[in-house]
Protein backbone atom coordinates (compact mmCIF):
# COMPACT_ATOMS: atom_id res chain seq x y z
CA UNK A 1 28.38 -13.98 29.25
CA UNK A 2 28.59 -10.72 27.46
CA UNK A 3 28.58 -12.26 23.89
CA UNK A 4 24.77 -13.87 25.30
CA UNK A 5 24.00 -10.19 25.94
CA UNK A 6 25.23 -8.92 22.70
CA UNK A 7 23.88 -11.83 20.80
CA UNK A 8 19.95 -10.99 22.53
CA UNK A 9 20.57 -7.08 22.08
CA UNK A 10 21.58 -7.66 18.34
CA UNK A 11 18.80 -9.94 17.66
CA UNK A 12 16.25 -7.92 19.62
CA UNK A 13 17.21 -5.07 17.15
CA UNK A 14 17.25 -7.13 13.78
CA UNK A 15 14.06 -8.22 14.65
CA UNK A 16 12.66 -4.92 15.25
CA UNK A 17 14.08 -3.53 12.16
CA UNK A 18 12.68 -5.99 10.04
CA UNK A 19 9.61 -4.54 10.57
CA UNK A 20 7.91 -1.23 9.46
CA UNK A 21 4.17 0.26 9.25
CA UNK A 22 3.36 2.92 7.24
CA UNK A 23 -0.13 4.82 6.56
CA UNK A 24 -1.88 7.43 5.48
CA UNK A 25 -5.14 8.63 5.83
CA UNK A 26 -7.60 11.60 4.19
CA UNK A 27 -10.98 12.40 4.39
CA UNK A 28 -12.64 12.80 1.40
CA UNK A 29 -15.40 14.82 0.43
CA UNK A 30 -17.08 12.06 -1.44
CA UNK A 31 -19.75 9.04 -0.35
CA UNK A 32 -18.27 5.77 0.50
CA UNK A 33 -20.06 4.42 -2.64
CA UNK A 34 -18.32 7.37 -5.07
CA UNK A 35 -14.85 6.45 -3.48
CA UNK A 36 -15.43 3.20 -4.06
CA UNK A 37 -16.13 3.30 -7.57
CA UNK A 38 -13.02 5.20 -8.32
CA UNK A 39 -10.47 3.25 -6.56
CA UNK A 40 -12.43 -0.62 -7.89
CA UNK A 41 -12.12 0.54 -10.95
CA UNK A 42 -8.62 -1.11 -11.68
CA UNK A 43 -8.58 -0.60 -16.06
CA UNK A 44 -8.85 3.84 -15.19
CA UNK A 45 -5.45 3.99 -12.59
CA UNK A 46 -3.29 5.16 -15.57
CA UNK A 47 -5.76 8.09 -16.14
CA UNK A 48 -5.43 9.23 -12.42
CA UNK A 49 -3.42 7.44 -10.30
CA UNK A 50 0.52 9.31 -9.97
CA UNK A 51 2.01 5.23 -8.06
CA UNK A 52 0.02 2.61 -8.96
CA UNK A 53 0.18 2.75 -12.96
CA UNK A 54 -1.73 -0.06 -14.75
CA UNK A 55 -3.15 -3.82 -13.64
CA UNK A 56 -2.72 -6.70 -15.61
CA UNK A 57 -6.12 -7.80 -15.13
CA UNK A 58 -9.51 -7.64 -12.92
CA UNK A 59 -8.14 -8.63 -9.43
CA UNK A 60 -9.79 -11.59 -7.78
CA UNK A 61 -9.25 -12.33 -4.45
CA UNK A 62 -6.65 -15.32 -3.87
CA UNK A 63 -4.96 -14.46 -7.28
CA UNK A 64 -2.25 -13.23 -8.37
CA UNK A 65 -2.07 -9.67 -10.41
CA UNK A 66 0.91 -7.83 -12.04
CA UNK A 67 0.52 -4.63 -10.78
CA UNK A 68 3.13 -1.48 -11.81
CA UNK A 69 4.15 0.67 -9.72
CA UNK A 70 6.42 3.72 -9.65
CA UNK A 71 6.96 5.74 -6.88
CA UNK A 72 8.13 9.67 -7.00
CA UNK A 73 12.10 10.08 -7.06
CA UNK A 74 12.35 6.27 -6.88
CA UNK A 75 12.96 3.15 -9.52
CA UNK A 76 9.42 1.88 -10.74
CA UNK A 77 8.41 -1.98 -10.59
CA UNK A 78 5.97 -4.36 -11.70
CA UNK A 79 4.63 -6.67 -8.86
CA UNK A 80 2.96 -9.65 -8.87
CA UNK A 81 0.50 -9.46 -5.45
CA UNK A 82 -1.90 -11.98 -4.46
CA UNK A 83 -5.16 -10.55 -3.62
CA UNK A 84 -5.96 -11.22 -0.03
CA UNK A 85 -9.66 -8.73 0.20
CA UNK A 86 -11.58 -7.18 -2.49
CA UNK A 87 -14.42 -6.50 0.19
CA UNK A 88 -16.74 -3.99 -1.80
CA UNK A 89 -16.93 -0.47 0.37
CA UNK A 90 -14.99 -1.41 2.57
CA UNK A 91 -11.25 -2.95 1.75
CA UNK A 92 -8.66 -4.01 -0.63
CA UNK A 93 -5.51 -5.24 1.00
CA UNK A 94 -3.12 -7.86 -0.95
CA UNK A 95 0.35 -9.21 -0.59
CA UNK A 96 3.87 -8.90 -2.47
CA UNK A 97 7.56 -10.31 -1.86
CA UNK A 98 10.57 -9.39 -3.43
CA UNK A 99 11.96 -12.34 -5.06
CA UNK A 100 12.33 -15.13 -2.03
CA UNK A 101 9.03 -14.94 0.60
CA UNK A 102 10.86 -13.29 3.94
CA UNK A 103 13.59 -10.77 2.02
CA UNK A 104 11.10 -8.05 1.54
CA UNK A 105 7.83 -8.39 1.71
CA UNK A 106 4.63 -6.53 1.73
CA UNK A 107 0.77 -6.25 2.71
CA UNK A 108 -0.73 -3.24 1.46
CA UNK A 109 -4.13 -2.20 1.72
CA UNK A 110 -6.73 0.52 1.40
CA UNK A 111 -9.38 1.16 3.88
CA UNK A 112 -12.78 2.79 3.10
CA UNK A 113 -14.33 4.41 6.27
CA UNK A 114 -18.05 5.53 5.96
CA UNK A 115 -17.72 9.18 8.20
CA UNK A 116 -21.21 10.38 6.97
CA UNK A 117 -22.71 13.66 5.66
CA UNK A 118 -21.18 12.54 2.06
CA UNK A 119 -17.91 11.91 3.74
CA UNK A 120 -15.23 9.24 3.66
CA UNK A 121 -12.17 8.29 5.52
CA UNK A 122 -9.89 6.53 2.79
CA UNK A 123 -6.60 4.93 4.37
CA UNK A 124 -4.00 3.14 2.72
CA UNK A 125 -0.69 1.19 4.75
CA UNK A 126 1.57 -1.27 3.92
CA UNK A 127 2.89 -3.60 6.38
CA UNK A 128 6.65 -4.35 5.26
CA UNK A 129 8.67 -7.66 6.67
CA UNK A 130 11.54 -9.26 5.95
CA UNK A 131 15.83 -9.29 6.25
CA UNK A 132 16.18 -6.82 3.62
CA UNK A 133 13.56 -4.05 5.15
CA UNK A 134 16.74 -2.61 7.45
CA UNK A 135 18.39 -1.38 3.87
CA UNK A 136 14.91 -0.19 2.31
CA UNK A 137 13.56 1.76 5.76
CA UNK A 138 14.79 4.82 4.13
CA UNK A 139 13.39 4.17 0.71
CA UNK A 140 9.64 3.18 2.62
CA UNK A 141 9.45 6.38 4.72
CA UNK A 142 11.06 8.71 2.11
CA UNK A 143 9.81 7.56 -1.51
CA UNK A 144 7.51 5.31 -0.97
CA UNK A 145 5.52 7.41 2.00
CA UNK A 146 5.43 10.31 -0.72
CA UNK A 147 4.20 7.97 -3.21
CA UNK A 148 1.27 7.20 -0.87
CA UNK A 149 0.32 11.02 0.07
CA UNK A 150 -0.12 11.49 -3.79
CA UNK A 151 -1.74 8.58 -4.66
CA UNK A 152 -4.27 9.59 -1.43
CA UNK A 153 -4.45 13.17 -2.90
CA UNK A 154 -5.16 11.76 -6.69
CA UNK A 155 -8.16 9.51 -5.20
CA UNK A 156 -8.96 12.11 -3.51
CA UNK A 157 -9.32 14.70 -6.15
CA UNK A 158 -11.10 12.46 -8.73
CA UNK A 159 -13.92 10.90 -6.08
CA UNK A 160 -14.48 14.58 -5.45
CA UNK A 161 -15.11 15.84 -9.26
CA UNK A 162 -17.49 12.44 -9.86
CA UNK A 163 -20.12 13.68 -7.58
């Protein structure tokens, strides 16, 4: 009886820790339609962007795109998402894995928020799943939640100076 106890405990935690949400938001003194033109488009990231470094192409939703990425005090890698939404104003989310599909995978996203008065909401998350996430939590909310804040800041900073 106590190893069914111990066996439901353990696996209520495994599954709990297999699973982490992170975002970010900032509002940005910008229009919706000046945010958007920054962060869609993809070949001008290595000019501004501090995390996500270069794609390998245009992205299309339902493809696939190498996409680098290096985050601050952490190892940098190049990804190969599939593009789930390239919904103009609005949202680009897409979806990674680490090697096998359930180890460590991935949906990030960016959200585009019109607040008015030349004003935009820009959020960006990552949903993270998979066995290996337990090892990584520290990595995601140290490294990889920095990496977010300056990417946030960057956007922020060059939607601002296109006005």
């Amino acid at each position: 009886m106590i190893y069914i106890k111990l066996y439901a405990v353990f696996t209520r935690y495994l599954w709990y820790m297999k699973k982490v949400h992170i975002a970010f938001e900032t509002i940005i003194e910008a229009s919706v339609e000046q945010v958007w033109t920054v962060l869609s488009d993809f070949d001008c990231y290595p000019e501004w962007s501090p995390t996500v470094k270069r794609f390998s192409e245009q992205p299309q939703v339902g493809q696939s795109v190498k996409v680098r990425l290096e985050q601050p005090g952490g190892m940098g890698i190049t990804m190969k998402p599939k593009i789930l939404k390239l919904e103009p104003l609005s949202e680009i989310r897409w979806r990674g894995i680490l090697g096998i599909k359930g180890l460590f995978d991935g949906e990030h996203y960016f959200l585009l928020e019109p607040l008015g008065k030349g004003q935009t909401r820009f959020i960006q998350g990552e949903y993270f799943s998979g066995l290996l996430v337990p090892f990584f939590r520290n990595m995601i909310e140290g490294n990889t939640s920095k990496g977010f804040k300056l990417f946030n800041n960057a956007l922020k900073e060059r939607a601002e100076a296109y006005k």
